[in-house]
C-alpha atoms as a PDB file:
ATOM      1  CA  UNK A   1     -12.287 -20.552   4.263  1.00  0.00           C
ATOM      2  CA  UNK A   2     -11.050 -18.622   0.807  1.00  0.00           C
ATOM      3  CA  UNK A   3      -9.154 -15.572   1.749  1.00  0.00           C
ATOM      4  CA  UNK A   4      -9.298 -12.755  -1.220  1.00  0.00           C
ATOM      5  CA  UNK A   5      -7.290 -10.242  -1.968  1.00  0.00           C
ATOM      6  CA  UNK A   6      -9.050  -6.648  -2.755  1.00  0.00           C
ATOM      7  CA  UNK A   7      -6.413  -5.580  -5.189  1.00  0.00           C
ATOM      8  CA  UNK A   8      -4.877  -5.902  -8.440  1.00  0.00           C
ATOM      9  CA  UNK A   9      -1.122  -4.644  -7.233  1.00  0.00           C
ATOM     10  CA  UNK A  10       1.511  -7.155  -8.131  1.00  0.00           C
ATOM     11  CA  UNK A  11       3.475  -6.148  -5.551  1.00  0.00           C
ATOM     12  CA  UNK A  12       0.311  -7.299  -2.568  1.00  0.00           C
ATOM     13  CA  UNK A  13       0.162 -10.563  -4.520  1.00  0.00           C
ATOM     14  CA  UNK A  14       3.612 -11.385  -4.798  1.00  0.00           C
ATOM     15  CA  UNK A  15       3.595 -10.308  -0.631  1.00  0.00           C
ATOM     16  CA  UNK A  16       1.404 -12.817   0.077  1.00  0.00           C
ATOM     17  CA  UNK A  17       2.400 -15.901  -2.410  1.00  0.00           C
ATOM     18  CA  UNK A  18       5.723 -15.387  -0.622  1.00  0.00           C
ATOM     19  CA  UNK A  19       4.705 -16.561   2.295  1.00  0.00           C
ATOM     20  CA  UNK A  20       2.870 -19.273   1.462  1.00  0.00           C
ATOM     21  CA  UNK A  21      -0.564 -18.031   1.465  1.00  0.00           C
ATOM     22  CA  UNK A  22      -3.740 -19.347  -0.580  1.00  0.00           C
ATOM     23  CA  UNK A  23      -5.563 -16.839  -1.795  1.00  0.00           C
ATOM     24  CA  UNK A  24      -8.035 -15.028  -4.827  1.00  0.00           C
ATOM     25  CA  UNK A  25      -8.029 -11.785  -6.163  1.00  0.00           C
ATOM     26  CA  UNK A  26     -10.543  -9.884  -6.700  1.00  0.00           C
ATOM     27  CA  UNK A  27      -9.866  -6.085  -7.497  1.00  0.00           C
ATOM     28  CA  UNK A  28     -11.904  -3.648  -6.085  1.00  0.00           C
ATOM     29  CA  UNK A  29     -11.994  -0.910  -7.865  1.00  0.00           C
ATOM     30  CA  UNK A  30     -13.411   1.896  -6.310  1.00  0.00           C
ATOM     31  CA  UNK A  31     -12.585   5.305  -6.802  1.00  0.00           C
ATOM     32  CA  UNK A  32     -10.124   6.214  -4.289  1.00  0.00           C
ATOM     33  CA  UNK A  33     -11.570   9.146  -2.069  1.00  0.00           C
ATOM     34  CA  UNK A  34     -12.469   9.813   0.990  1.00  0.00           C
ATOM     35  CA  UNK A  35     -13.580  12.782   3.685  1.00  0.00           C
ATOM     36  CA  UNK A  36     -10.347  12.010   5.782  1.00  0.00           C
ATOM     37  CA  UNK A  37      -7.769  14.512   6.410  1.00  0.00           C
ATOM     38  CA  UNK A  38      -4.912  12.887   8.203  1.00  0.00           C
ATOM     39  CA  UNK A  39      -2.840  10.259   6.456  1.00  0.00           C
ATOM     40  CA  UNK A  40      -3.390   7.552   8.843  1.00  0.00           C
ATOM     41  CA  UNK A  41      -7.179   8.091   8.505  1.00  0.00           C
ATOM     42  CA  UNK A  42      -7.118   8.191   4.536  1.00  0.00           C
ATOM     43  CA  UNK A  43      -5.254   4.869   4.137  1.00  0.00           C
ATOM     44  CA  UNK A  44      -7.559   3.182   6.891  1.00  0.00           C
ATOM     45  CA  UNK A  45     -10.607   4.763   5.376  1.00  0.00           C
ATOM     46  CA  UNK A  46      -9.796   3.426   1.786  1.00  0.00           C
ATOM     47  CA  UNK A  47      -8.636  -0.054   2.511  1.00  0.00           C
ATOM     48  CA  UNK A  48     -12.502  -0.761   4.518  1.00  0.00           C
ATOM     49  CA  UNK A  49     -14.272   0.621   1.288  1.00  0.00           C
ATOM     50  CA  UNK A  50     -11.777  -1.715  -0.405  1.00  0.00           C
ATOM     51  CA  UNK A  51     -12.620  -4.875   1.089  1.00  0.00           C
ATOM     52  CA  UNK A  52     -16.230  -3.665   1.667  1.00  0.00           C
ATOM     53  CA  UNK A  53     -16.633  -3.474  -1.617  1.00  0.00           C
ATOM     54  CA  UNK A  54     -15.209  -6.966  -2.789  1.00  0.00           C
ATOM     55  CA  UNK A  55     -17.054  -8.628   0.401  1.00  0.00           C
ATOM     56  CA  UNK A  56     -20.261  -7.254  -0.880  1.00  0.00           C
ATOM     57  CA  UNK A  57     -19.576  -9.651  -4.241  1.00  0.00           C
ATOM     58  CA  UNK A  58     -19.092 -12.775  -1.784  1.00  0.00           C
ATOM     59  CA  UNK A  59     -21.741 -14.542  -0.136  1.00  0.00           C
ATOM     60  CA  UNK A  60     -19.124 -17.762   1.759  1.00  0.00           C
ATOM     61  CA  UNK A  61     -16.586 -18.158   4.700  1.00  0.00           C
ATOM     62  CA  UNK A  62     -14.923 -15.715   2.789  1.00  0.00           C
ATOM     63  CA  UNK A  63     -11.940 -13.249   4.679  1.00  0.00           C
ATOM     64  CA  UNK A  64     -11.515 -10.135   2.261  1.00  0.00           C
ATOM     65  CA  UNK A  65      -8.255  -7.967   2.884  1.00  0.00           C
ATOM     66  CA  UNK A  66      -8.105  -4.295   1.582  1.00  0.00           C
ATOM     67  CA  UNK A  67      -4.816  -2.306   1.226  1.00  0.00           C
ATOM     68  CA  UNK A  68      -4.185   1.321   0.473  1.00  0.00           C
ATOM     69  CA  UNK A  69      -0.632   3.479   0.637  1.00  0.00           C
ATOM     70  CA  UNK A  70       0.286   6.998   0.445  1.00  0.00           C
ATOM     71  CA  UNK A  71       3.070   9.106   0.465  1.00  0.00           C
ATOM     72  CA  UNK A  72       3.185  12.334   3.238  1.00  0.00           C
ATOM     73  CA  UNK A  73       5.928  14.862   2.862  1.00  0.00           C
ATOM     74  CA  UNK A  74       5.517  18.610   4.346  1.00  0.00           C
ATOM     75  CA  UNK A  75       1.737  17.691   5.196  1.00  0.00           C
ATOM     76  CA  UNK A  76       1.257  16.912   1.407  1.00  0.00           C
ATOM     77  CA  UNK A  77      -0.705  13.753   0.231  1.00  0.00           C
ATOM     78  CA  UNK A  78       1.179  12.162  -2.632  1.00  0.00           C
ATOM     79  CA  UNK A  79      -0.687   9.590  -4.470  1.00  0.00           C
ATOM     80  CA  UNK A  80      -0.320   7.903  -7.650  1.00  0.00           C
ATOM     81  CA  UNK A  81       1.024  11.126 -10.142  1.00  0.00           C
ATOM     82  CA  UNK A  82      -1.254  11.314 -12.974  1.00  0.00           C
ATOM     83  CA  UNK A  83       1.677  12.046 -15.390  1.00  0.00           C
ATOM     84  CA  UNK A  84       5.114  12.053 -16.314  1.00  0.00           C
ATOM     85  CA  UNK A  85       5.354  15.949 -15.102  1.00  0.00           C
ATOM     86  CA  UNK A  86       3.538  15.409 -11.367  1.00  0.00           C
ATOM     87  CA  UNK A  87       5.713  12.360 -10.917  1.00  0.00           C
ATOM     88  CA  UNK A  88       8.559  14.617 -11.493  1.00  0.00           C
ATOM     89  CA  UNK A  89       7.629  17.011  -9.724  1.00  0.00           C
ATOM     90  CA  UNK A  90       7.171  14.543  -6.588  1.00  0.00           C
ATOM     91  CA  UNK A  91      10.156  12.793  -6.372  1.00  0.00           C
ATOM     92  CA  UNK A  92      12.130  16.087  -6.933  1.00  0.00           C
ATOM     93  CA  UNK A  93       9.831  17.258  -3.620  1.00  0.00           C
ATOM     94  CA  UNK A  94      11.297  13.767  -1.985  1.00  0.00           C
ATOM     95  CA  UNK A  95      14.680  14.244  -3.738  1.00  0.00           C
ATOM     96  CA  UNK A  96      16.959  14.823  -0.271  1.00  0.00           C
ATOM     97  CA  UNK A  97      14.726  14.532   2.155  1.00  0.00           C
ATOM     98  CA  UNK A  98      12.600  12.322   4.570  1.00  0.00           C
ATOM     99  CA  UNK A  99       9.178  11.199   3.951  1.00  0.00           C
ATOM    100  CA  UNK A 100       6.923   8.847   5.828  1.00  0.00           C
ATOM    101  CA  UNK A 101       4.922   6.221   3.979  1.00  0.00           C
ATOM    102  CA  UNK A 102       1.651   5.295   5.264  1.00  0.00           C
ATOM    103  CA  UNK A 103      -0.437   2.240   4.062  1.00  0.00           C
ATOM    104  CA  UNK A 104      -3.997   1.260   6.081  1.00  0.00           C
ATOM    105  CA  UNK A 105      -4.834  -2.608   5.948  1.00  0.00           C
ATOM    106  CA  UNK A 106      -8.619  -4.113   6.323  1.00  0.00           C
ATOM    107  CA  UNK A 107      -9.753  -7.417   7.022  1.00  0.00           C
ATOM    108  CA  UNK A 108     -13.167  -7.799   6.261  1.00  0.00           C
ATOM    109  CA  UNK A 109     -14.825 -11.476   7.541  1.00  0.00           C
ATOM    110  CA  UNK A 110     -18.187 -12.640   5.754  1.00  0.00           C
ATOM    111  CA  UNK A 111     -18.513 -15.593   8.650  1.00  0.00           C
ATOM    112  CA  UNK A 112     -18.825 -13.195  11.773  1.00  0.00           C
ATOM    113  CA  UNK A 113     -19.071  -9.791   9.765  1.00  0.00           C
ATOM    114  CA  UNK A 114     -16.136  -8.548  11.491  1.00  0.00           C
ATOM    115  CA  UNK A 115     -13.968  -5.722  10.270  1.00  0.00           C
ATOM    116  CA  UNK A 116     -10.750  -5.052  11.351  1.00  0.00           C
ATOM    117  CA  UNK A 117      -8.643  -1.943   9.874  1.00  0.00           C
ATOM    118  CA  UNK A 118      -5.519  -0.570  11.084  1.00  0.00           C
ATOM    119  CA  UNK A 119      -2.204   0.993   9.555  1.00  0.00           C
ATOM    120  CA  UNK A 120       1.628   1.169   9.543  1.00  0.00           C
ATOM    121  CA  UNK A 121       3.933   3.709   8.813  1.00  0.00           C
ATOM    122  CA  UNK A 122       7.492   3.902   7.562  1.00  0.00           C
ATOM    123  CA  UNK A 123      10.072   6.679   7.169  1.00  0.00           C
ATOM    124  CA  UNK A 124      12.098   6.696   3.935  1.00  0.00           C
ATOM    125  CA  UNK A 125      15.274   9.065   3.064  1.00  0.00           C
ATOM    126  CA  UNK A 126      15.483   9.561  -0.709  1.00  0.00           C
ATOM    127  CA  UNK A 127      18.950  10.484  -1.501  1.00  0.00           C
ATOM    128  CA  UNK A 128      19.855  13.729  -3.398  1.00  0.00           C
ATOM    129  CA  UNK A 129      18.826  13.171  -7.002  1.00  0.00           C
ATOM    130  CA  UNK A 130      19.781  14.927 -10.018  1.00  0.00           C
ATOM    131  CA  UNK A 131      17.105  16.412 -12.740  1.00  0.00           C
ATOM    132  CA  UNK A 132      18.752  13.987 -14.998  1.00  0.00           C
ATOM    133  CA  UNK A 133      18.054  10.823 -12.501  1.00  0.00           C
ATOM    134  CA  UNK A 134      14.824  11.937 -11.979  1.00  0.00           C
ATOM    135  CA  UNK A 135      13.961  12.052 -16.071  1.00  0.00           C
ATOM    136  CA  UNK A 136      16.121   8.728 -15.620  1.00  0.00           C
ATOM    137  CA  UNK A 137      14.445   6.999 -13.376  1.00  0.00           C
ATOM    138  CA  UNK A 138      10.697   7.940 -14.745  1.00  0.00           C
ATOM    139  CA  UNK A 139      11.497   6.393 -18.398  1.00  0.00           C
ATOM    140  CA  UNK A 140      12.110   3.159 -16.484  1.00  0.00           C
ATOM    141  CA  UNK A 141       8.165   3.232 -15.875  1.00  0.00           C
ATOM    142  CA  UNK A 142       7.502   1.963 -12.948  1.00  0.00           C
ATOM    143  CA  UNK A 143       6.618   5.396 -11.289  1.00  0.00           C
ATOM    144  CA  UNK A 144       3.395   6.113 -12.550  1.00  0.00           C
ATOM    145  CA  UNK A 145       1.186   3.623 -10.672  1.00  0.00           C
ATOM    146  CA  UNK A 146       2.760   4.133  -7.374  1.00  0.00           C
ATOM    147  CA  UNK A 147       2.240   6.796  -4.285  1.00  0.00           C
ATOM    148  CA  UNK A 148       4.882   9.027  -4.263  1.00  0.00           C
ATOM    149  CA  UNK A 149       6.549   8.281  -7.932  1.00  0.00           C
ATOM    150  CA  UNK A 150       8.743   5.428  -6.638  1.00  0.00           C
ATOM    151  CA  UNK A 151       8.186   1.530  -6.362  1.00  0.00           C
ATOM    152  CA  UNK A 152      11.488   0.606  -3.485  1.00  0.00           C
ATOM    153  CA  UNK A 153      11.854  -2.975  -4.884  1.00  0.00           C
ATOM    154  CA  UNK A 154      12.143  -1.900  -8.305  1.00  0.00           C
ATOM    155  CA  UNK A 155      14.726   0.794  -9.817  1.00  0.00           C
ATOM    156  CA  UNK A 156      13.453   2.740  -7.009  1.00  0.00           C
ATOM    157  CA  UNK A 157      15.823   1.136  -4.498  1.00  0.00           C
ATOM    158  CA  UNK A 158      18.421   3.115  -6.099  1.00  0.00           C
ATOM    159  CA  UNK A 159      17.372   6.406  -4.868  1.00  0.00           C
ATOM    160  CA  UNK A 160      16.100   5.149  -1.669  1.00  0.00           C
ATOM    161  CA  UNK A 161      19.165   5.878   1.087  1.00  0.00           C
ATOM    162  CA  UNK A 162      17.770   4.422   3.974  1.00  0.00           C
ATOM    163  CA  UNK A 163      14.090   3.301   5.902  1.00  0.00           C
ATOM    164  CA  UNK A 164      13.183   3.327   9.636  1.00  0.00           C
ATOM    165  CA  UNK A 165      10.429   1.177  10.062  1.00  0.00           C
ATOM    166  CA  UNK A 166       8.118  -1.813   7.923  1.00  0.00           C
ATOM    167  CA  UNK A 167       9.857  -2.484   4.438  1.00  0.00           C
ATOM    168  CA  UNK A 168       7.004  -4.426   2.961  1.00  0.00           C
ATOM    169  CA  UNK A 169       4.766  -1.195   4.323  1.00  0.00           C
ATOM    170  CA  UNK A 170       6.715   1.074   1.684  1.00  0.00           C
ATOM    171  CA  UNK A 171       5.994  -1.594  -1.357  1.00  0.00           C
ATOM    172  CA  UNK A 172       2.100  -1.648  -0.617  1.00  0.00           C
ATOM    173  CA  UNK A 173       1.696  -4.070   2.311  1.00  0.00           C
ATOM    174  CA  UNK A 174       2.470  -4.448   6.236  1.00  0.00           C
ATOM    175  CA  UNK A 175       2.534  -8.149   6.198  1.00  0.00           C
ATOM    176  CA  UNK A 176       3.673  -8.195   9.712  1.00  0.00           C
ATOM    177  CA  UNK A 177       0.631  -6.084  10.783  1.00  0.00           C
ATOM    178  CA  UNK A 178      -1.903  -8.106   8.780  1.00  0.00           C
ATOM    179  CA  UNK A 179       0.065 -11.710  10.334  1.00  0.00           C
ATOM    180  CA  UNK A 180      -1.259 -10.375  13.550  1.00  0.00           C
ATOM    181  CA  UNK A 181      -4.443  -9.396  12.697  1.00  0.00           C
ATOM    182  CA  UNK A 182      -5.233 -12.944  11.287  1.00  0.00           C
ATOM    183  CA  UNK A 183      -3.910 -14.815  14.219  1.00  0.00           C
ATOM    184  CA  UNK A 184      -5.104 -12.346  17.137  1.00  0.00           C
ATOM    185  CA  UNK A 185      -8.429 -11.908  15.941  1.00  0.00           C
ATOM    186  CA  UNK A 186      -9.246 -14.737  13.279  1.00  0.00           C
ATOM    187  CA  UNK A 187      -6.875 -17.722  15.015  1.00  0.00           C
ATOM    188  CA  UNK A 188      -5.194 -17.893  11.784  1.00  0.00           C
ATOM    189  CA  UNK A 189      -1.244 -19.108  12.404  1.00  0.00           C
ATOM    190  CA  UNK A 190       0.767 -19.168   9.113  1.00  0.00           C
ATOM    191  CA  UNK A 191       3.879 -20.229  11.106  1.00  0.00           C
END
C-alpha cells in the first residue's frame, strides 16, 4: 500500500517524515474554493477535492490524504494574503487577540473507495504587536503562503502567546486526528 500526500506544504511533509511514515507526494493543485460557509465545512470541503483530485491520478492500493487550514477571527475567513499589505493587515486584525485555526483532513482509499474527512480546531492568542513587528516580521517571508499571515514554527512563534488545543493543527496538519483515522478505519498502527 503507497500512502500519498495531496500537498506540496513543507510543513505536512516534514509532519509526517517525523513520525516515521513512508509516503509520496503528489500536489494537488486545485483552486481552492468552495460553496461552504462555515469554517469547519470549508476546510473539510477542500481537503476531499484535494485528495479526490490526486486519487483520480492513481489507479493502485493507493491511500491519498488531503489537508486544508484557515484562519477565523470575528467570523472572517483568513487565507493565504495575496500581498505584503493584506498580510499586514491580518496579523494587525490578530495582533492582541484570539483566533481559532481550523484545518479539515481527508483520507481518500483507492482499495475500498472509502473517504473519510473530518477536522480539528485550535485557539491561538497572538500577543500585542507593534506596526514595526508586524513590517518586521513580514520581511522575514514566511507569511505570505500561510492562512492567517503567520507560520507558528517559524518566526511566527514569536508573536504567538499561547494555544489551547492541536499544535501540529495550527502548522497545517492534525496528526493526531489523521493517526486515528488510519488505525480506526484503515487498521493502520504506526505505534
Amino acid at each position: 500500500m503507497k500512502i500519498v500526500l495531496a500537498s506540496n506544504s513543507p510543513r505536512r511533509r516534514e509532519i509526517l517524515s517525523n513520525i516515521g511514515l513512508d509516503f509520496d507526494v503528489i500536489p494537488s493543485n486545485i483552486a481552492e474554493e468552495t460553496k461552504e460557509e462555515e469554517p469547519e465545512n470549508i476546510v473539510m470541503d477542500l481537503s476531499r477535492k484535494k485528495a479526490l483530485c490526486v486519487a483520480e491520478k492513481l489507479d493502485d492500493d493507493s491511500i491519498v490524504i488531503g489537508a486544508d487550514t484557515v484562519v477565523v477571527i470575528d467570523g472572517e475567513i483568513l487565507g493565504k494574503p495575496k500581498d505584503k499589505g493584506e498580510a499586514f493587515s491580518m496579523l494587525r486584525n490578530l495582533s492582541g487577540r484570539w483566533h481559532k485555526v481550523y484545518t479539515g483532513v481527508s483520507v481518500v482509499s483507492l482499495r475500498n473507495r472509502k473517504i473519510i474527512n473530518d477536522y480539528e480546531s485550535t485557539d491561538v492568542y497572538i500577543k500585542n504587536l507593534s506596526n514595526d513587528m508586524i513590517l518586521n516580521y513580514i520581511e522575514k517571508g514566511e507569511c505570505l503562503d500561510k492562512a492567517g499571515s503567520y507560520a507558528i514554527q517559524g518566526y511566527g512563534s514569536l508573536i504567538v502567546e499561547r494555544i489551547n488545543g492541536d499544535y501540529f493543527n495550527v502548522v497545517g496538519l492534525p496528526i493526531s486526528k489523521l493517526y486515528d483515522i488510519f488505525l480506526k478505519e484503515f487498521n493502520i498502527s504506526l505505534l
